[in-house]
Protein backbone atom coordinates (compact mmCIF):
# COMPACT_ATOMS: atom_id res chain seq x y z
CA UNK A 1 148.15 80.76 139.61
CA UNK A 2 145.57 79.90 136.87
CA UNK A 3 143.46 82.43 134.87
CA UNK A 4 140.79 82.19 133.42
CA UNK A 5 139.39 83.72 129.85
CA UNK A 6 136.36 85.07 129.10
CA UNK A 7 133.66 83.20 126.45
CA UNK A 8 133.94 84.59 123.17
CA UNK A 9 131.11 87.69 122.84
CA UNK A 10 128.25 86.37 121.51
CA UNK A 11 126.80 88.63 118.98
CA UNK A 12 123.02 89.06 119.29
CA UNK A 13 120.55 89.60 116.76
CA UNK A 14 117.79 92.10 117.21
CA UNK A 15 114.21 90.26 117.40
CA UNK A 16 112.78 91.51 113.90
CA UNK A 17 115.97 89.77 112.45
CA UNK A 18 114.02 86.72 113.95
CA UNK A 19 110.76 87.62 112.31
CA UNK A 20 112.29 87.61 109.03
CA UNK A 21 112.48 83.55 108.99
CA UNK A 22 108.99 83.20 109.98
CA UNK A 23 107.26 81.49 107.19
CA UNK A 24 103.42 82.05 108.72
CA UNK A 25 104.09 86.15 108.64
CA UNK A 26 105.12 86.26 105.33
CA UNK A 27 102.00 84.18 104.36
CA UNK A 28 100.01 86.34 106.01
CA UNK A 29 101.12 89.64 104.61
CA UNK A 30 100.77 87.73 101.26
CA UNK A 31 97.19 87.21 102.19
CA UNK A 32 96.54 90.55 103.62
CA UNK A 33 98.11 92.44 100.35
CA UNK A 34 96.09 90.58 97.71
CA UNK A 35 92.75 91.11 100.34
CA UNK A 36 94.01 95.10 100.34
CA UNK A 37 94.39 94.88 96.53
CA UNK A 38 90.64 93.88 96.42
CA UNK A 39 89.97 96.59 98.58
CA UNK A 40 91.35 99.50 96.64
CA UNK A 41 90.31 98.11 92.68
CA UNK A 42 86.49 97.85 94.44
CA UNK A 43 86.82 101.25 95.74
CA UNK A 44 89.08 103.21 92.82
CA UNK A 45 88.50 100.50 89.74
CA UNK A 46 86.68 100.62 87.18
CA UNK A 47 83.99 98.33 85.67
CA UNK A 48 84.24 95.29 82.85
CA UNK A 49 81.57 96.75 80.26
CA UNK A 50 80.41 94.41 77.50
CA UNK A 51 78.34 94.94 74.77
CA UNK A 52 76.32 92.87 72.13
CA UNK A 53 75.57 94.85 68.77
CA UNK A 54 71.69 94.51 69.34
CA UNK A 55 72.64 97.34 72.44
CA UNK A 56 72.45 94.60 75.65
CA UNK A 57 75.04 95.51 78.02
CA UNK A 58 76.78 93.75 81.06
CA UNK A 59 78.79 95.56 83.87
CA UNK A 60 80.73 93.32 85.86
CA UNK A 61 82.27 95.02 88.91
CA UNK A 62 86.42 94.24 88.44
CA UNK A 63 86.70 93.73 92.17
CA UNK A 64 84.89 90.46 91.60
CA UNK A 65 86.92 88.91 89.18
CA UNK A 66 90.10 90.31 90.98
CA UNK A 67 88.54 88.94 94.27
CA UNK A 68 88.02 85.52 92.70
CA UNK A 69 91.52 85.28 91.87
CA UNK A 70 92.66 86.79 95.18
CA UNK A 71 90.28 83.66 96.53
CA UNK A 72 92.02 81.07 95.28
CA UNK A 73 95.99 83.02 95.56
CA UNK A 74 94.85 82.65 99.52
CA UNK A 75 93.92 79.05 99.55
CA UNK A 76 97.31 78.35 97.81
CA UNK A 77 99.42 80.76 100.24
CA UNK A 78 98.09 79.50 103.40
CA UNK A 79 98.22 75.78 102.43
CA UNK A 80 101.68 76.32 101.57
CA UNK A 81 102.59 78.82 104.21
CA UNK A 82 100.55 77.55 107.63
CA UNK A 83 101.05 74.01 107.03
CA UNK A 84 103.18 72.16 109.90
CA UNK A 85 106.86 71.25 109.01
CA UNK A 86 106.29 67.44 109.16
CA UNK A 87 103.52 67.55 106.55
């Protein structure tokens, strides 16, 4: 008479442990925290002020130039986080 063992228990990982190797969700929560940073420095930031000494002065709002930089951070993130794996 033969018997016969069980397979060895395969351990299985929960489905966020999965998540954690997606490339294209960390890009996008990248994207979606610089976006958010915009947000919140347009709503609770403060100006750039400049002055000349002949009393001309510039406001700049500082969501612009953060949102300038936050422009190009996204064209950098997604071409480097959506692109296919054979490119």
């Amino acid at each position: 008479m033969t018997t016969l063992s069980h397979e060895p228990a395969k351990l299985e990982r929960p489905m966020w442990a999965d998540l954690i190797r997606v490339r294209e969700m960390w890009a996008g929560i990248a994207i979606v925290a610089m976006w958010l940073a915009v947000l919140f420095i347009g709503i609770y930031g403060s100006d750039f002020v400049t002055s000349t000494p002949g009393g001309t002065t510039t406001t700049i709002p500082s969501s612009f130039l953060v949102g300038f930089f936050a422009f190009l951070g996204t064209i950098s993130c997604a071409k480097y986080g959506f692109r296919r794996s054979g490119d």
